[in-house]
C-alpha atoms as a PDB file:
ATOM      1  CA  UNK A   1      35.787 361.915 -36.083  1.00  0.00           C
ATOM      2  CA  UNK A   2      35.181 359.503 -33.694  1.00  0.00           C
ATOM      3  CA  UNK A   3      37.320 357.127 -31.822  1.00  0.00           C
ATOM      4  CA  UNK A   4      37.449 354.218 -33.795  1.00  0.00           C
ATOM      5  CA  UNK A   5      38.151 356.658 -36.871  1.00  0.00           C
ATOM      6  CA  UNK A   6      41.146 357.634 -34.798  1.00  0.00           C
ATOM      7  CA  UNK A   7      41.977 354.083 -34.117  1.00  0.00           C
ATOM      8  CA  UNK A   8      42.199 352.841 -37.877  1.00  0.00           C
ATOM      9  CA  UNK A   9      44.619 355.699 -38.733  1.00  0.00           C
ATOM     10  CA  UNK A  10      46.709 354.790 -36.117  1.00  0.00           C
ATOM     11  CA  UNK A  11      46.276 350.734 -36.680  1.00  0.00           C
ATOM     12  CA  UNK A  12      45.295 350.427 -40.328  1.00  0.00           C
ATOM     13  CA  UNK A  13      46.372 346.904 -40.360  1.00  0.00           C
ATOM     14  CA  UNK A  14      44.076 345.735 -37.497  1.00  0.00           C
ATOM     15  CA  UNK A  15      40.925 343.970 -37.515  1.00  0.00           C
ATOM     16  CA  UNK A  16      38.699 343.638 -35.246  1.00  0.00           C
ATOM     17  CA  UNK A  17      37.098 340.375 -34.078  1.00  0.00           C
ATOM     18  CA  UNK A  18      34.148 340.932 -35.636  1.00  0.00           C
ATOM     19  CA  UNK A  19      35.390 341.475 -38.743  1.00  0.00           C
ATOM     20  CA  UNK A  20      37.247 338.748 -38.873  1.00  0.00           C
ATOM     21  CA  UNK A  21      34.186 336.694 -38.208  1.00  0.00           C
ATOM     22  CA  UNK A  22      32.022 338.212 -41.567  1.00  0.00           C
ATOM     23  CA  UNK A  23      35.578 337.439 -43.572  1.00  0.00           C
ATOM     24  CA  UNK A  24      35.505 333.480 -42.485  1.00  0.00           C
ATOM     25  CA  UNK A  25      31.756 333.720 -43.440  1.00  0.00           C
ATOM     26  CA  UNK A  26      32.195 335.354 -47.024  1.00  0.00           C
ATOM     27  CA  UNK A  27      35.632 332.762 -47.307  1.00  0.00           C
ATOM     28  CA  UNK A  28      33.701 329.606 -47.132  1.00  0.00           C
ATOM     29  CA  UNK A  29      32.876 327.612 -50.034  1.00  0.00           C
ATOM     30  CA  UNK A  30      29.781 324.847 -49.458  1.00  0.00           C
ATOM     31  CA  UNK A  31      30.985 321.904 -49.767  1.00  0.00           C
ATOM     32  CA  UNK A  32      28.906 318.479 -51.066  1.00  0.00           C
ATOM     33  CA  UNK A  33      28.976 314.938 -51.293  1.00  0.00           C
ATOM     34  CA  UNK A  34      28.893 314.510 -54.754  1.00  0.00           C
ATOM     35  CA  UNK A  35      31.867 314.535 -56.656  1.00  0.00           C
ATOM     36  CA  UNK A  36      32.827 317.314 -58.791  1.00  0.00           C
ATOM     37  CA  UNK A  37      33.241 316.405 -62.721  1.00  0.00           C
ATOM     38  CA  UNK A  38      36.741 317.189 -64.098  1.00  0.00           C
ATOM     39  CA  UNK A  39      36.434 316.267 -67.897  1.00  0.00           C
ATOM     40  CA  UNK A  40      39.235 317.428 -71.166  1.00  0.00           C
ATOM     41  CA  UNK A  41      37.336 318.416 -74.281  1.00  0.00           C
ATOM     42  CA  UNK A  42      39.024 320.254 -77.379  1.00  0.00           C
ATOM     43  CA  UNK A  43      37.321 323.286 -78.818  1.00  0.00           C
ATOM     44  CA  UNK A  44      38.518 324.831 -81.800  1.00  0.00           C
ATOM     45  CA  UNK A  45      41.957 322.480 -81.644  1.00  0.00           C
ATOM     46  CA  UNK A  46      42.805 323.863 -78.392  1.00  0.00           C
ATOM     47  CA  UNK A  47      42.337 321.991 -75.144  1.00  0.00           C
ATOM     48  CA  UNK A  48      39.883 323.043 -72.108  1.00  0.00           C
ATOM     49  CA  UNK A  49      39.630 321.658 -68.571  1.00  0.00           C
ATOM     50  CA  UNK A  50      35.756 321.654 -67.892  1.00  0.00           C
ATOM     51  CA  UNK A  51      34.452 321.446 -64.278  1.00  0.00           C
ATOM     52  CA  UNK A  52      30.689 320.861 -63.547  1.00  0.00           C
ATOM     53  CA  UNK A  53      28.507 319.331 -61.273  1.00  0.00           C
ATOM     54  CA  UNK A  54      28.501 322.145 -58.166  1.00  0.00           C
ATOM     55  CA  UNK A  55      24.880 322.207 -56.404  1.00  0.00           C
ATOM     56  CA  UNK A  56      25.993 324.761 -54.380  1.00  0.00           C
ATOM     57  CA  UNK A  57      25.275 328.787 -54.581  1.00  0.00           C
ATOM     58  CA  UNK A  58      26.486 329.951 -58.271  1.00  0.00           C
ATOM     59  CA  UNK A  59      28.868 332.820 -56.306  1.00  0.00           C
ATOM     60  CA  UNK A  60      30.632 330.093 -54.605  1.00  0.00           C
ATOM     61  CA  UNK A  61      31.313 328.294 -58.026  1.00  0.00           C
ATOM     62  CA  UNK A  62      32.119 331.846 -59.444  1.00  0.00           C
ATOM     63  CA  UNK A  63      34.384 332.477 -56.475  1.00  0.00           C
ATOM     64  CA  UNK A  64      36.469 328.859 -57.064  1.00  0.00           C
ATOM     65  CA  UNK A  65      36.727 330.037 -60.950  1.00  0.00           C
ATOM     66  CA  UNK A  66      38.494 332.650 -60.237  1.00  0.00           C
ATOM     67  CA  UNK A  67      40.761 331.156 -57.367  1.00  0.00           C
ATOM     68  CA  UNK A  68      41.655 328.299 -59.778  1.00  0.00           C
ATOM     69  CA  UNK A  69      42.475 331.018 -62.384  1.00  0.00           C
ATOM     70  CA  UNK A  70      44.362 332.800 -60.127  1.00  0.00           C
ATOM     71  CA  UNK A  71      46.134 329.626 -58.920  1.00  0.00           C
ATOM     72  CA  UNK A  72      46.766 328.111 -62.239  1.00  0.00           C
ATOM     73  CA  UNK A  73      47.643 331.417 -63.694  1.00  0.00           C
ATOM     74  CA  UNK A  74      45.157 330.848 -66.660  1.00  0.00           C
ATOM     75  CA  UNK A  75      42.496 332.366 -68.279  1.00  0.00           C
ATOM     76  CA  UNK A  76      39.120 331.108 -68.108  1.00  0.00           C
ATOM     77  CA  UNK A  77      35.450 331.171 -67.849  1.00  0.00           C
ATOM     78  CA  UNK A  78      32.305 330.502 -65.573  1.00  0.00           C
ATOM     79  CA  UNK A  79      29.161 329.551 -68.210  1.00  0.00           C
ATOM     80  CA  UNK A  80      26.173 327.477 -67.744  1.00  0.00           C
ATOM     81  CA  UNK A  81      27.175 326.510 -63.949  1.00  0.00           C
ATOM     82  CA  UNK A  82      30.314 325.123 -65.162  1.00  0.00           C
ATOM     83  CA  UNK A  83      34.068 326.272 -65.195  1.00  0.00           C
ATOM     84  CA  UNK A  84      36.407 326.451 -68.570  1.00  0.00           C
ATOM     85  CA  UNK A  85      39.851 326.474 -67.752  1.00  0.00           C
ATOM     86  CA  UNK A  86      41.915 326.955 -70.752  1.00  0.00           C
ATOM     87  CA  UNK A  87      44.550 324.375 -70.953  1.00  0.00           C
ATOM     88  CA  UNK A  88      44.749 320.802 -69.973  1.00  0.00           C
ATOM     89  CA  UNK A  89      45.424 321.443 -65.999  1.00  0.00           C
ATOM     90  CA  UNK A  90      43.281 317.931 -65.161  1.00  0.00           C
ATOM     91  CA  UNK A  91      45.487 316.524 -62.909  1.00  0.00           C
ATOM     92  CA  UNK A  92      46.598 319.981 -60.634  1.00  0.00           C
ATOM     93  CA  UNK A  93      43.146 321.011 -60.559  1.00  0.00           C
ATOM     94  CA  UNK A  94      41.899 317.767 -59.089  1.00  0.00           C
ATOM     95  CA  UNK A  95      45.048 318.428 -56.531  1.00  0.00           C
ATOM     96  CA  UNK A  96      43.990 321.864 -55.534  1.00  0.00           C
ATOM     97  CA  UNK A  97      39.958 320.792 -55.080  1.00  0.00           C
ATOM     98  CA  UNK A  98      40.949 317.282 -53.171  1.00  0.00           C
ATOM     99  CA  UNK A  99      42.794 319.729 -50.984  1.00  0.00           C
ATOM    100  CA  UNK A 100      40.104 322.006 -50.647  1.00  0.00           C
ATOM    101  CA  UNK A 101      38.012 318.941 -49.393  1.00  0.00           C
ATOM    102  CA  UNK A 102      35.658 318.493 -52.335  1.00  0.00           C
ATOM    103  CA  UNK A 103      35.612 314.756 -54.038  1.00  0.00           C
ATOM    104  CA  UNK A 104      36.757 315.214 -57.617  1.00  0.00           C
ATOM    105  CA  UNK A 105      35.492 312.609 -60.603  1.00  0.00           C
ATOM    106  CA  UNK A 106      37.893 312.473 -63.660  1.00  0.00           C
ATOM    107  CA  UNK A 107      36.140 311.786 -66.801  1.00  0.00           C
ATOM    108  CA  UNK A 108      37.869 310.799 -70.568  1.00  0.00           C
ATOM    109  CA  UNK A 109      41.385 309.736 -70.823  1.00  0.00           C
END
């Protein structure tokens, strides 16, 4: 066991500088200049939030799926380089990604 072994038993809450760095790297979501396209559809009678239109890396869309999900507390789905949110969650969803920085395009209704 070496020192730094030794040192995460007795700190296992610490990280170390480095780390910190590859966690800001892995964190940050591409952003681009054109606007992401936040459309309602209804599939089966029940209403879905679609969002398309990344040109980014597909794990980067994968990885805003999920924090929308998470966010939203709804369930959901990343197909075809576009997100299904179920639910109508337009409006909150276009909150959360303006915040994030991206430009947002609502389309229908």
């Amino acid at each position: 066991m070496d020192l730094q072994d030794q040192l995460k038993k007795l700190f296992p809450d610490y990280i170390s500088e480095e780390a910190e760095e590859v966690n800001e790297e892995k964190d940050a979501i591409w952003m681009q200049d054109d606007p992401i396209i936040c459309k309602y559809e209804k599939r089966k009678g029940k209403p879905i939030t679609i969002l398309e239109g990344y040109t980014g890396a597909t794990d980067d869309f994968k990885a805003l799926a999920k924090e929308l999900k998470q966010t939203l507390s709804v369930g959901g789905s990343f197909k075809d380089d576009k997100i299904i949110i179920q639910g109508d969650y337009r409006d909150k969803i276009m909150q959360l990604l303006k915040a994030k920085g991206f430009n947002v395009k609502r389309v229908g209704g």
